[in-house]
N, C-alpha and C. Protein backbone atom coordinates (compact mmCIF):
# COMPACT_ATOMS: atom_id res chain seq x y z
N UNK A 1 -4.75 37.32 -41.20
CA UNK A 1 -4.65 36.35 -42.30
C UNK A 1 -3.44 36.68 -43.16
N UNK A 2 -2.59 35.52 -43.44
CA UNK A 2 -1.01 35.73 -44.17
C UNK A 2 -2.00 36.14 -45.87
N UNK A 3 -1.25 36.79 -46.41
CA UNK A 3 -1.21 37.75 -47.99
C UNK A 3 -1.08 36.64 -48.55
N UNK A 4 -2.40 36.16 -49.72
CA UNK A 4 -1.62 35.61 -50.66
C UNK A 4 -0.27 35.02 -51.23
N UNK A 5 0.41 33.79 -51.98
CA UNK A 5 2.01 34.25 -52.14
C UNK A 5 1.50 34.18 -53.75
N UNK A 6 2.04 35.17 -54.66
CA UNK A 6 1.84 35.49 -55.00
C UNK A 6 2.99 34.80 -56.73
N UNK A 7 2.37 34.26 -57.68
CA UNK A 7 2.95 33.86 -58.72
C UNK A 7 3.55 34.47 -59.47
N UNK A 8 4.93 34.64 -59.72
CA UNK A 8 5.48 35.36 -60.04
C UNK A 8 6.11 35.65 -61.53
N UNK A 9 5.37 34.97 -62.59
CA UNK A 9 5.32 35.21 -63.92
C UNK A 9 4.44 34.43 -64.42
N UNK A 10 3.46 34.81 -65.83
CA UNK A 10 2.14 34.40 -66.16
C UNK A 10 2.33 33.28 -66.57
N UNK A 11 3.67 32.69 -66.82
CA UNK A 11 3.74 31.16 -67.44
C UNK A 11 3.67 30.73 -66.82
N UNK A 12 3.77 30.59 -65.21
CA UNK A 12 3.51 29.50 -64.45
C UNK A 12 1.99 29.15 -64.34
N UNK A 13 1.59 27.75 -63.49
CA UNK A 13 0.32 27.36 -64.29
C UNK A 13 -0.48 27.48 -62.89
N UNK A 14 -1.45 27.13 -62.63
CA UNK A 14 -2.41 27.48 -61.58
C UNK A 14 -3.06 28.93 -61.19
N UNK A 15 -3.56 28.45 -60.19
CA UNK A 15 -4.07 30.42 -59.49
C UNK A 15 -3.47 31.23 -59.39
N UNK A 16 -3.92 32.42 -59.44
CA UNK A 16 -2.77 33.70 -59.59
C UNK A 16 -1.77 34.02 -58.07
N UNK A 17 -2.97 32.98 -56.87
CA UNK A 17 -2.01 33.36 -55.49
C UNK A 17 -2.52 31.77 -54.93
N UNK A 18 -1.42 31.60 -53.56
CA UNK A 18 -1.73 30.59 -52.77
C UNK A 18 -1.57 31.48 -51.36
N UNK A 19 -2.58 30.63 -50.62
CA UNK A 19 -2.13 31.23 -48.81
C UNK A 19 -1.21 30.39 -48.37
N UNK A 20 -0.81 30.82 -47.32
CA UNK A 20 0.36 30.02 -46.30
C UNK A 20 -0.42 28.70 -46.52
N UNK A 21 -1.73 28.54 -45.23
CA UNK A 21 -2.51 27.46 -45.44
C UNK A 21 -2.29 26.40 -46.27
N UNK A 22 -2.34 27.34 -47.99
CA UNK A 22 -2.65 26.12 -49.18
C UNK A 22 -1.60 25.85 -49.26
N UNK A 23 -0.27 26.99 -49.27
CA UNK A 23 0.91 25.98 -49.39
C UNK A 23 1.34 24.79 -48.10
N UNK A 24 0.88 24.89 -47.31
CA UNK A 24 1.67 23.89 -46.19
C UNK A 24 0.42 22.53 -46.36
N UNK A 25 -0.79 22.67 -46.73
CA UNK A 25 -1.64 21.63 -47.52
C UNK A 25 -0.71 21.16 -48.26
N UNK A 26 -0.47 21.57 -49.64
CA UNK A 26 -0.05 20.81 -50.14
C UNK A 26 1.30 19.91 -50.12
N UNK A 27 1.90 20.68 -49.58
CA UNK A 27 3.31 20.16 -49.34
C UNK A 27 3.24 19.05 -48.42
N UNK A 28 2.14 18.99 -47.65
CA UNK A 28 2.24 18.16 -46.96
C UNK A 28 1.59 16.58 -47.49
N UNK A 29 0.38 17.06 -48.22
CA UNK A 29 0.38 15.65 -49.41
C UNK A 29 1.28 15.46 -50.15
N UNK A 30 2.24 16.28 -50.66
CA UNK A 30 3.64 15.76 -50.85
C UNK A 30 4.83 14.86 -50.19
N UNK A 31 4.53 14.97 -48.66
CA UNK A 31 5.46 14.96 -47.82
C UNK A 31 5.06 13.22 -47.65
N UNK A 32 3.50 13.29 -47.64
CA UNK A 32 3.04 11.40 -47.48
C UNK A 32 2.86 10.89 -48.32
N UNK A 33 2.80 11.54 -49.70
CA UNK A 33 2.92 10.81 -51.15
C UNK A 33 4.48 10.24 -51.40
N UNK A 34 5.50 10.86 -51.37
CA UNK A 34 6.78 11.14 -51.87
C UNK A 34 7.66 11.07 -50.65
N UNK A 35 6.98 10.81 -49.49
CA UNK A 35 7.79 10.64 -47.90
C UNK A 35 8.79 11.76 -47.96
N UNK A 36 9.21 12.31 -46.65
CA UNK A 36 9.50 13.84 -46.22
C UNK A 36 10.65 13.97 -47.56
N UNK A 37 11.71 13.16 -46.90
CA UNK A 37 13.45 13.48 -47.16
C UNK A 37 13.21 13.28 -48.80
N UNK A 38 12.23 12.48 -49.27
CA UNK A 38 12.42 12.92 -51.09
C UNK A 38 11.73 14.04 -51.59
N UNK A 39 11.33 14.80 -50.67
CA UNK A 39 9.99 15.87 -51.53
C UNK A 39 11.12 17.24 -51.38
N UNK A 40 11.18 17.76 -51.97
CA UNK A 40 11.82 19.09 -52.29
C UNK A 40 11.28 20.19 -52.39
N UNK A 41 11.34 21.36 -51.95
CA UNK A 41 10.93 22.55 -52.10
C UNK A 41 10.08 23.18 -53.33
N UNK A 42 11.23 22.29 -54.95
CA UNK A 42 11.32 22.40 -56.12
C UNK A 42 9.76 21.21 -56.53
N UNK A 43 9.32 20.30 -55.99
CA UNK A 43 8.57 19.55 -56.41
C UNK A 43 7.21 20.36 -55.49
N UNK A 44 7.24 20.80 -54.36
CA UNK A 44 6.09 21.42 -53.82
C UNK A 44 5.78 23.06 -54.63
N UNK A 45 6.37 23.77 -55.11
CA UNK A 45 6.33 24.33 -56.07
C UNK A 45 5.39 24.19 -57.28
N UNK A 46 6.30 23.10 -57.73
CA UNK A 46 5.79 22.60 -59.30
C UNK A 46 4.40 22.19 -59.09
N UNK A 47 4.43 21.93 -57.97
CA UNK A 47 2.13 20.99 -57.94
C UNK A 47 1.68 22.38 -57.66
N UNK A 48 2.03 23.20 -57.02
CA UNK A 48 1.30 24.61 -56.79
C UNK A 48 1.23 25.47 -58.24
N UNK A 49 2.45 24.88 -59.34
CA UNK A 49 2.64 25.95 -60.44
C UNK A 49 2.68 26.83 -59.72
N UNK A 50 3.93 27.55 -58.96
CA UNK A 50 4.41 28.64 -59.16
C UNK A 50 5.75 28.44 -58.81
N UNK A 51 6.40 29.47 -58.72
CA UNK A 51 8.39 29.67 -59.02
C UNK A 51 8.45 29.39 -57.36
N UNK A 52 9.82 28.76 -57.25
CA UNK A 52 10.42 28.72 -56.09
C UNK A 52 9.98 29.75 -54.97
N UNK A 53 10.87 30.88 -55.54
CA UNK A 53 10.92 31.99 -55.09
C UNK A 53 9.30 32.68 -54.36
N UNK A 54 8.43 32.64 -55.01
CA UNK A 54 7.18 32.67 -54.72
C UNK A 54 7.00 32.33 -53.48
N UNK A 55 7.05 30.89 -53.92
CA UNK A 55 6.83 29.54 -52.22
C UNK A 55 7.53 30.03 -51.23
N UNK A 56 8.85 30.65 -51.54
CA UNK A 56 9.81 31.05 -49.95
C UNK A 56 9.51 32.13 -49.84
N UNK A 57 8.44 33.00 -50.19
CA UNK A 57 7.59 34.58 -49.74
C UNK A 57 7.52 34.22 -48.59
N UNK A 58 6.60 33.19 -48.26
CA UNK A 58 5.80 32.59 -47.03
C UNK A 58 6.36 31.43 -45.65
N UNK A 59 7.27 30.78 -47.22
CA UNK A 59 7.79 29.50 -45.89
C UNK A 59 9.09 29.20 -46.22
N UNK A 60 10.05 29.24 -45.06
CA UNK A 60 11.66 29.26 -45.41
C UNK A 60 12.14 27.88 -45.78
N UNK A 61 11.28 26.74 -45.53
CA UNK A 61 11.66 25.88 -45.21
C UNK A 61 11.26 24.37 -45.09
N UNK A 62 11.42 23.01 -45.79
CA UNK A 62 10.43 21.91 -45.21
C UNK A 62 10.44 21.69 -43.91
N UNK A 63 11.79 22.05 -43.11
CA UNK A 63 11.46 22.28 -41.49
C UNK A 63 10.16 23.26 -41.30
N UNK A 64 10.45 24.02 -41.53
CA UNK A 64 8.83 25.11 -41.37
C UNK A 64 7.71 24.46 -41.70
N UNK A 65 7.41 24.26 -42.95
CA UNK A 65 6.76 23.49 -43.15
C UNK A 65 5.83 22.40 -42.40
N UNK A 66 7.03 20.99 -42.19
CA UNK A 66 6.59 20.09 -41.15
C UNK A 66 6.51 20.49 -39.70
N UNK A 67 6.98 21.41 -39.27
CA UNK A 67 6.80 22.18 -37.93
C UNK A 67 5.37 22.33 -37.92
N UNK A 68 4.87 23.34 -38.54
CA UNK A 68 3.34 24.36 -38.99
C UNK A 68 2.53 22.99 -38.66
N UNK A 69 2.44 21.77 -39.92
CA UNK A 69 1.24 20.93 -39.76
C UNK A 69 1.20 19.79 -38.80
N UNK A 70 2.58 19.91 -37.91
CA UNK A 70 2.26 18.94 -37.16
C UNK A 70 2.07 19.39 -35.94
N UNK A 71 2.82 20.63 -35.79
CA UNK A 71 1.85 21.30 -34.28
C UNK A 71 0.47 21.73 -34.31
N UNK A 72 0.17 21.76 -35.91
CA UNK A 72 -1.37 22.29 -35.71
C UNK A 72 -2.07 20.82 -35.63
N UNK A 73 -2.11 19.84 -36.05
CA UNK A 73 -2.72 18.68 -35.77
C UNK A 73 -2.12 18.10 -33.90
N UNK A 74 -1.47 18.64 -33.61
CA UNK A 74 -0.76 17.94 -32.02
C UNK A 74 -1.87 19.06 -31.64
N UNK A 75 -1.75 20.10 -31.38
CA UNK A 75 -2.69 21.31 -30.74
C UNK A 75 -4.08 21.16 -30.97
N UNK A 76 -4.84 20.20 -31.95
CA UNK A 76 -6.22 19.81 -32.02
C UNK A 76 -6.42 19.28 -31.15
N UNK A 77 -5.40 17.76 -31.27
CA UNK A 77 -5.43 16.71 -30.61
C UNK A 77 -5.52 16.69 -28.86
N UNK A 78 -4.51 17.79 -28.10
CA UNK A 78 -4.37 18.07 -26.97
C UNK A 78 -5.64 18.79 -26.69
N UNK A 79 -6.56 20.03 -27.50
CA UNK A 79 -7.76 20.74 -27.04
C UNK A 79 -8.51 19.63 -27.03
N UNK A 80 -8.51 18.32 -27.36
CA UNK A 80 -9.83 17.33 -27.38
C UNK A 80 -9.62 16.81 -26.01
N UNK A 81 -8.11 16.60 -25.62
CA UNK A 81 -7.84 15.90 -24.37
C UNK A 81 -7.96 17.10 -23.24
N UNK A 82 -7.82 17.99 -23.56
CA UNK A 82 -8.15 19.49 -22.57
C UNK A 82 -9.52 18.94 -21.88
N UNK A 83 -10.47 19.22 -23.12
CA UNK A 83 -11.74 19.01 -22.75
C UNK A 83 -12.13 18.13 -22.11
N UNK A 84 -11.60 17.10 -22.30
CA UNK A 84 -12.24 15.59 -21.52
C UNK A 84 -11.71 15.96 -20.31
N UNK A 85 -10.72 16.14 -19.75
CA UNK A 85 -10.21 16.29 -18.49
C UNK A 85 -10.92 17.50 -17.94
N UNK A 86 -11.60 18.60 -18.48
CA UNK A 86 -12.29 19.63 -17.71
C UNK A 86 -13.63 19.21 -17.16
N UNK A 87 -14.42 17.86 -18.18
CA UNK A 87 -15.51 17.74 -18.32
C UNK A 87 -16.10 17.10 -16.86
N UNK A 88 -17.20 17.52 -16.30
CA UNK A 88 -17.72 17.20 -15.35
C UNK A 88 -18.70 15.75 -15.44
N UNK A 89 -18.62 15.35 -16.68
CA UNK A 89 -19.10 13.74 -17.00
C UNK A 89 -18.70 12.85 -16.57
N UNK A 90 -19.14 11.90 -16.23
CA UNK A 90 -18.17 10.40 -15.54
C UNK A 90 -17.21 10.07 -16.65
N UNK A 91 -16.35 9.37 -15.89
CA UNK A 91 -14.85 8.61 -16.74
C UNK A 91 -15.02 8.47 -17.83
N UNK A 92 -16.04 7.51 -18.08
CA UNK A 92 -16.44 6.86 -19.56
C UNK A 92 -16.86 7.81 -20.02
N UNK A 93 -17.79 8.59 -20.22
CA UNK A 93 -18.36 9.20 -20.40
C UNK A 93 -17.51 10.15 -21.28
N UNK A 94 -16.41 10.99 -20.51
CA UNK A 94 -14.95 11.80 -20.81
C UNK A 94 -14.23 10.96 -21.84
N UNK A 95 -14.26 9.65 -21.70
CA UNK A 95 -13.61 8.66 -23.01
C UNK A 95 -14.11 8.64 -23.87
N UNK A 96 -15.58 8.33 -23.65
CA UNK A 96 -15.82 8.29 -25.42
C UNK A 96 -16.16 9.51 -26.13
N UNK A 97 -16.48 11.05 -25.31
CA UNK A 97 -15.89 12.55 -25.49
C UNK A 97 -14.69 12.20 -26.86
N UNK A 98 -13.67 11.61 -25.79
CA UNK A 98 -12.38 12.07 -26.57
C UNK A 98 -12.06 11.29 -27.20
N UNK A 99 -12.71 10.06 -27.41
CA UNK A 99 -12.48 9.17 -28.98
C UNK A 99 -13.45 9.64 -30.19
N UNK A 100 -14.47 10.44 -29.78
CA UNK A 100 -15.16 11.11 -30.85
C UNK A 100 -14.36 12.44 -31.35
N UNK A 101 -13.91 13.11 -30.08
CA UNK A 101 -12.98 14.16 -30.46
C UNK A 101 -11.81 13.59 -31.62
N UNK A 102 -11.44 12.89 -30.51
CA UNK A 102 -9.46 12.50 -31.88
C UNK A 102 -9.96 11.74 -32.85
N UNK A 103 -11.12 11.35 -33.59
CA UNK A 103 -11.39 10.54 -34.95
C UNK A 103 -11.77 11.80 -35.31
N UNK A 104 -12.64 12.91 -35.02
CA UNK A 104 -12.98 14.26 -35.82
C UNK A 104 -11.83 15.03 -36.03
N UNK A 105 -10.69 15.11 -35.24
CA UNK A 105 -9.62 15.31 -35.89
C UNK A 105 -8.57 14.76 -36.88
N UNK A 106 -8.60 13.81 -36.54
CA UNK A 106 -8.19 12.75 -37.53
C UNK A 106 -8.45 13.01 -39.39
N UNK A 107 -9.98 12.57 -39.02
CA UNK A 107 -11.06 12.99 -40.31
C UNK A 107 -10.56 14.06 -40.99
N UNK A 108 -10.84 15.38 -39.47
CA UNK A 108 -10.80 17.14 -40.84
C UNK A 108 -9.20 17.16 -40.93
N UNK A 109 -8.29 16.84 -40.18
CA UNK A 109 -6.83 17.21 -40.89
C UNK A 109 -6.08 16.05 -41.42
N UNK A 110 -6.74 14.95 -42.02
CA UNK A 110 -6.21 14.29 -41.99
C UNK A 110 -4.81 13.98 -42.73
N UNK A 111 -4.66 14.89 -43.54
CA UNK A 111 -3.39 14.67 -44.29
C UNK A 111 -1.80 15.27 -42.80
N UNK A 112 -2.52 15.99 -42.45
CA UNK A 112 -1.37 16.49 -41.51
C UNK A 112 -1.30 15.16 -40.16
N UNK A 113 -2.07 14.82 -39.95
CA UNK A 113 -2.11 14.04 -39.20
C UNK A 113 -1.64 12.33 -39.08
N UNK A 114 -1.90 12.14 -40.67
CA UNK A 114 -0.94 11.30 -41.01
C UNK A 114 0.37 11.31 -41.11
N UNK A 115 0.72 12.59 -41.88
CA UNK A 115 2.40 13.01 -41.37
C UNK A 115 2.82 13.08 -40.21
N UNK A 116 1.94 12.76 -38.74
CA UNK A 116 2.20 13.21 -37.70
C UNK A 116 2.75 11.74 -36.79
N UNK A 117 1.57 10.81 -37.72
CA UNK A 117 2.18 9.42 -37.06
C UNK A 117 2.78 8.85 -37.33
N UNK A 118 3.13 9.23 -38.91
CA UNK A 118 4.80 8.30 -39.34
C UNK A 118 5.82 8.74 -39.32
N UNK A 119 6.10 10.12 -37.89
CA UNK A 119 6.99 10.49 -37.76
C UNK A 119 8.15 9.91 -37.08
N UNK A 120 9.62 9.51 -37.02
CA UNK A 120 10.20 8.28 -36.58
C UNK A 120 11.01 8.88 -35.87
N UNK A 121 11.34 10.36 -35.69
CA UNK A 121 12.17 10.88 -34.41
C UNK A 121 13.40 10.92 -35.28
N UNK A 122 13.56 11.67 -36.71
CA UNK A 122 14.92 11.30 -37.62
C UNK A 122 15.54 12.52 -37.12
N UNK A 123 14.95 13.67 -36.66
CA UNK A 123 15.16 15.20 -36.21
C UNK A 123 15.39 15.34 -35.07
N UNK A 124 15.86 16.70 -34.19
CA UNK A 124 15.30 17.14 -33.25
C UNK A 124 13.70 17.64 -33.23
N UNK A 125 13.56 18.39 -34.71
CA UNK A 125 12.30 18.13 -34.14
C UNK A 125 11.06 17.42 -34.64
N UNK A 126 11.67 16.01 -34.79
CA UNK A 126 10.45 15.19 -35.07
C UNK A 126 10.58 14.99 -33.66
N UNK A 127 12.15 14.44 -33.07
CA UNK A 127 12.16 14.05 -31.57
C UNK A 127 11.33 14.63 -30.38
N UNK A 128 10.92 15.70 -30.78
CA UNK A 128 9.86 16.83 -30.04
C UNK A 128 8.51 16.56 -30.29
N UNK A 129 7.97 16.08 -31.64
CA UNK A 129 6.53 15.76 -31.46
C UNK A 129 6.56 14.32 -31.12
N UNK A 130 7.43 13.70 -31.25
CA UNK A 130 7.03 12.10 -30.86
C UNK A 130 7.08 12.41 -29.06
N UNK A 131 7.39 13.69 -28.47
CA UNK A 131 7.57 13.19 -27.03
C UNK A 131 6.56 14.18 -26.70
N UNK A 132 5.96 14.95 -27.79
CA UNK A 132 4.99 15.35 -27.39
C UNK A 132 3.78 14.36 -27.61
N UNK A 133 3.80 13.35 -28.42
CA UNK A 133 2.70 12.40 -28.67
C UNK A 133 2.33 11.70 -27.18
N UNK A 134 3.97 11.56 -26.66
CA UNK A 134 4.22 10.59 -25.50
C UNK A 134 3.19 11.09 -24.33
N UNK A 135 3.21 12.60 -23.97
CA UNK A 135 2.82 13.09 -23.16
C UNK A 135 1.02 12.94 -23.76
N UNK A 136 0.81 13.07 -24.72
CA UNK A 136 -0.82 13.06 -24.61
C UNK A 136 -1.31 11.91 -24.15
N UNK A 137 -0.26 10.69 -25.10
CA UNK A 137 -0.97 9.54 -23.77
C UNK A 137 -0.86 9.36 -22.74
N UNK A 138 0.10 9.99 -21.99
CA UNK A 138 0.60 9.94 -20.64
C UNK A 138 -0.86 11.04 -20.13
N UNK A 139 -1.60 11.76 -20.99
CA UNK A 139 -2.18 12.55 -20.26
C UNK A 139 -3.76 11.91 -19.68
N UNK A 140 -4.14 10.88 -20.64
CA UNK A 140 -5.22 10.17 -20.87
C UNK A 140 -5.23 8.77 -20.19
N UNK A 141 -4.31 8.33 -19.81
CA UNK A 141 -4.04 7.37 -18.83
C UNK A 141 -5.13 7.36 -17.54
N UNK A 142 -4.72 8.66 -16.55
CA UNK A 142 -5.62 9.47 -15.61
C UNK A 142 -7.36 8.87 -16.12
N UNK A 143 -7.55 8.94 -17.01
CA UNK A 143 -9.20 8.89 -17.56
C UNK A 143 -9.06 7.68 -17.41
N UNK A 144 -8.57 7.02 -17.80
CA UNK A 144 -9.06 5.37 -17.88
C UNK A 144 -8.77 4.61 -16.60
N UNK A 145 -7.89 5.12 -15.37
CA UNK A 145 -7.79 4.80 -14.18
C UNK A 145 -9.13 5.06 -13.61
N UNK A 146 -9.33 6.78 -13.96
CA UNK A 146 -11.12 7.00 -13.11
C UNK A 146 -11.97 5.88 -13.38
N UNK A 147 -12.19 5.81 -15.10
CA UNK A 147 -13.36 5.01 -15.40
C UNK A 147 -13.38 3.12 -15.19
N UNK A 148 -11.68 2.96 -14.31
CA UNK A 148 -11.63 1.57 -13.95
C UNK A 148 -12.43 2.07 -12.28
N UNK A 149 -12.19 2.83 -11.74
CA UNK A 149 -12.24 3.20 -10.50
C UNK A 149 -14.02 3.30 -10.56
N UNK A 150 -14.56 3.58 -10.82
CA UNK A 150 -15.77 3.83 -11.44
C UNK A 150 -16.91 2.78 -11.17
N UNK A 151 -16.04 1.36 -11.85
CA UNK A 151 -16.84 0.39 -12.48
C UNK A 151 -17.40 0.29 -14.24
N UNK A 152 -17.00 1.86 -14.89
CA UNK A 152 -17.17 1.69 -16.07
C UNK A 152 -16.43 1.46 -17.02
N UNK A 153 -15.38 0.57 -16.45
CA UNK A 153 -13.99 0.15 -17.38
C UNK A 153 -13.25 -0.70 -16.28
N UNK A 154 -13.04 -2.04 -17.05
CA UNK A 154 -13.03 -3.66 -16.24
C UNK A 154 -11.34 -3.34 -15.35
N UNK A 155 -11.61 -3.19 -14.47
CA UNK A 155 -10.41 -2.95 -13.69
C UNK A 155 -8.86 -4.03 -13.51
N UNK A 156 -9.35 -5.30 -13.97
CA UNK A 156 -8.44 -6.33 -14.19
C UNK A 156 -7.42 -5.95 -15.34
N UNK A 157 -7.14 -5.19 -16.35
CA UNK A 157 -6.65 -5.24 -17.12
C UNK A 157 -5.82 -3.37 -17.28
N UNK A 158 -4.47 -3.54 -17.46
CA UNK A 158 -3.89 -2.68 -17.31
C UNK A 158 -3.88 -1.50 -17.93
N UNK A 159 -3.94 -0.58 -17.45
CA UNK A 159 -4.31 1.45 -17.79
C UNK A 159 -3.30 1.18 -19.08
N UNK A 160 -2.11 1.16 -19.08
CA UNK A 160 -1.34 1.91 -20.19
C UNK A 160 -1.40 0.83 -21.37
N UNK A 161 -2.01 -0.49 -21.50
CA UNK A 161 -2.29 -1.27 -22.70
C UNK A 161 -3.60 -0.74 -23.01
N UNK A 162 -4.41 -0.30 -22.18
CA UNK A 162 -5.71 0.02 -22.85
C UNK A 162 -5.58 1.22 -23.30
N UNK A 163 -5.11 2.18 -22.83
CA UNK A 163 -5.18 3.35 -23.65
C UNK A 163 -4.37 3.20 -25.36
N UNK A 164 -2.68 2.59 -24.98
CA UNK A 164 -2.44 2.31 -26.25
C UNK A 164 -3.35 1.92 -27.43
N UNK A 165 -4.29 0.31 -26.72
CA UNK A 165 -4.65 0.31 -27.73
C UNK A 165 -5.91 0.93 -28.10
N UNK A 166 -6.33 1.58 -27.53
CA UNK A 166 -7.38 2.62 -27.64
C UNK A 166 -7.09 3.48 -28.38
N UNK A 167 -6.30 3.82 -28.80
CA UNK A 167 -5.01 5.19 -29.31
C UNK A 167 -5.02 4.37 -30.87
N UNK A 168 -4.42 2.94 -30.70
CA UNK A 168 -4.28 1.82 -31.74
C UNK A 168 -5.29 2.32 -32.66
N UNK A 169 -6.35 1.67 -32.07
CA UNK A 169 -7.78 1.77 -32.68
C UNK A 169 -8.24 3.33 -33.73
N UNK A 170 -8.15 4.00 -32.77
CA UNK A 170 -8.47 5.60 -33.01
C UNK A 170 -7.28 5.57 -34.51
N UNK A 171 -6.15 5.66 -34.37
CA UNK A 171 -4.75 6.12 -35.21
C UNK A 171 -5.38 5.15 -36.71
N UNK A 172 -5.73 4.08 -36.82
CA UNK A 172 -5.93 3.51 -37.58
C UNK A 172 -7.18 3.89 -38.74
N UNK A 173 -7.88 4.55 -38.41
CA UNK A 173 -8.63 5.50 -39.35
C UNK A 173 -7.97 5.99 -40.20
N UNK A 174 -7.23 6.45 -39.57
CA UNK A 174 -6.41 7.55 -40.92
C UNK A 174 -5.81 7.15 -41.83
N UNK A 175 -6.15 5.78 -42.30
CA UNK A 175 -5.69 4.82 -43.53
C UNK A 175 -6.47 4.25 -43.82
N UNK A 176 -7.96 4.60 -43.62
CA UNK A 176 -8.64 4.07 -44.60
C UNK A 176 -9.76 5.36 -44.71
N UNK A 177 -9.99 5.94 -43.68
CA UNK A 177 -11.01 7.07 -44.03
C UNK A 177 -10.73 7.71 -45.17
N UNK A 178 -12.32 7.72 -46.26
CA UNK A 178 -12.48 8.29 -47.32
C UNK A 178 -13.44 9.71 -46.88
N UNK A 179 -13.21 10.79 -46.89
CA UNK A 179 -13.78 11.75 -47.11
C UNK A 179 -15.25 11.85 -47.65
N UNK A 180 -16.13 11.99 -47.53
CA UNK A 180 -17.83 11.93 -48.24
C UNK A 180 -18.44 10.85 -48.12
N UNK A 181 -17.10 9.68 -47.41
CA UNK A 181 -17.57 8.24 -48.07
C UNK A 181 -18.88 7.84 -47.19
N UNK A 182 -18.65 6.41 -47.08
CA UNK A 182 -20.44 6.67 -46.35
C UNK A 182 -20.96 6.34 -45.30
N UNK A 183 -19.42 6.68 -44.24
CA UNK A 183 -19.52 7.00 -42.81
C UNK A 183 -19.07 8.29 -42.29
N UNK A 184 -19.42 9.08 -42.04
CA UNK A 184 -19.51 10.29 -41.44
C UNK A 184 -18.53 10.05 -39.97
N UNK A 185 -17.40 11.26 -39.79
CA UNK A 185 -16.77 11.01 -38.88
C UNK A 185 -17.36 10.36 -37.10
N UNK A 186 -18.60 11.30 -37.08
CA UNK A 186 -18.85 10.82 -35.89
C UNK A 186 -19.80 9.18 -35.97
N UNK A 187 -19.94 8.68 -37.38
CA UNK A 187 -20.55 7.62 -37.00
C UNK A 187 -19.68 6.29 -36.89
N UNK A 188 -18.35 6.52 -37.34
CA UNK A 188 -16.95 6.22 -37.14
C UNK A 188 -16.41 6.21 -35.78
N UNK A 189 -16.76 7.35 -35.86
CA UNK A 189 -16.07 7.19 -33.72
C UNK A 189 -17.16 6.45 -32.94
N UNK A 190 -18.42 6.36 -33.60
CA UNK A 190 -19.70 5.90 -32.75
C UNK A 190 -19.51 4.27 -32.77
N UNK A 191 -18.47 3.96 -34.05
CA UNK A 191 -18.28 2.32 -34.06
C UNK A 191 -17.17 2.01 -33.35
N UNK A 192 -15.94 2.88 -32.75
CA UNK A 192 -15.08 2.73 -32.18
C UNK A 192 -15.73 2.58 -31.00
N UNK A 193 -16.48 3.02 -30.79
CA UNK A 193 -16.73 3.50 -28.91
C UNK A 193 -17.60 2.11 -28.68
N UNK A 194 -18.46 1.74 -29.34
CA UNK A 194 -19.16 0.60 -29.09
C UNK A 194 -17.82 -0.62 -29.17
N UNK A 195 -17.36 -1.02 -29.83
CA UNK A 195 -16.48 -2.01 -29.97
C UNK A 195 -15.38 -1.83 -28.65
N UNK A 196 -14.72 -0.57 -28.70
CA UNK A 196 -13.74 -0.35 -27.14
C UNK A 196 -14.33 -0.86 -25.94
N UNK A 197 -15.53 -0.27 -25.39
CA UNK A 197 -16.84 -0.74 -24.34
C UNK A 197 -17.49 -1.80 -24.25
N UNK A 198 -17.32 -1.90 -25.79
CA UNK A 198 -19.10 -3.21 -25.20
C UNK A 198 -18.15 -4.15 -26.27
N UNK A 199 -17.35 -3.70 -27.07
CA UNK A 199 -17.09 -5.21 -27.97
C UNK A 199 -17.84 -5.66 -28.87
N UNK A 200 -18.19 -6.45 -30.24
CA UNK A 200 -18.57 -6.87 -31.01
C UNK A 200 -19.59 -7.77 -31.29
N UNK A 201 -19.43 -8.71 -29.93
CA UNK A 201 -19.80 -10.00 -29.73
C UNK A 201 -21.18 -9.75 -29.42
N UNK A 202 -22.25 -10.14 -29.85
CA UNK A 202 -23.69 -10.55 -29.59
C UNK A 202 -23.71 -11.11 -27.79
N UNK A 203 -24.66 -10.49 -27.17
CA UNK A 203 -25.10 -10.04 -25.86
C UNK A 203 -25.38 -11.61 -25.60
């Protein structure tokens, strides 16, 4: 576990320490409040109350920074798709696995995860997670071929529009999910999965 960073004169205002953790939290509700290229080192600071200097104990950098929370939200995202592909469940079965998986990630990181999808490739390395995004759907494709192959997913209609918008569906949480509010992540993914499968429409 990274040391405390540690505040470095009593006038500054808040807790006496922050972890790596809390600083790359916050900076990163900085980063989707105030969008990346206007948030400054000097303004992620000031919401922590403590000195510059402090903050760069721990992190050199808003590259560092946006590096840290968007590989840790890409690295959730891929262990959910790990799993479905290990799982010995039928197709569907592995799908709606991993649409309950990526809305529970969604849900618990969600601030990083939002920074993750309005990333536009302005970097090399945003250019790196957008082609790492590329590859997760490229990885999940495979699942929705089985579960056409199957019979449990309508085979007339094409693998890489359904996953998109399956992906669509899923990504779109993360702009309106309220925290405590009064759907619980998995009863959220439980309304995605019915609507993807079975659709809306009265039987």
């Amino acid at each position: 576990m990274n040391p405390p960073v540690q505040v470095q004169s009593s006038t500054h205002r808040g807790r006496p320490g922050y972890s790596r953790d809390d600083v790359i939290d916050a900076a990163v509700r900085e980063f989707n409040q105030r969008g990346y290229e206007a948030t400054s080192m000097g303004h992620v600071a000031s919401v922590l109350g403590i000195s510059k200097s402090a903050l760069y104990h721990h992190i050199s950098s808003k590259e560092e920074i946006l590096d840290s929370a968007v590989t840790r939200a890409q690295d959730s995202l891929d262990a959910v798709v790990d799993e479905a592909i290990a799982s010995d469940a039928s197709a569907g079965e592995r799908i709606r696995s991993l649409i309950h998986g990526a809305i529970a990630v969604l849900c618990n990181d969600q601030e990083a995860v939002t920074l993750l999808l309005r990333l536009r490739g302005n970097s090399e390395l945003e250019k790196r997670a957008l082609q790492r995004r590329r590859e997760f759907t490229r990885r999940v494709i495979p699942l929705i071929d089985a579960a056409q192959a199957s019979g449990e997913v309508r085979s007339d209609l094409d693998t890489g529009v359904l996953t998109r918008l399956m992906f669509g569906t899923v990504n779109s949480v993360i702009e309106w999910y309220e925290p405590g509010g009064r759907l619980s992540p998995d009863e959220i993914a439980r309304h995605a999965v019915v609507l993807l499968f079975g659709g809306a429409a009265r039987d």
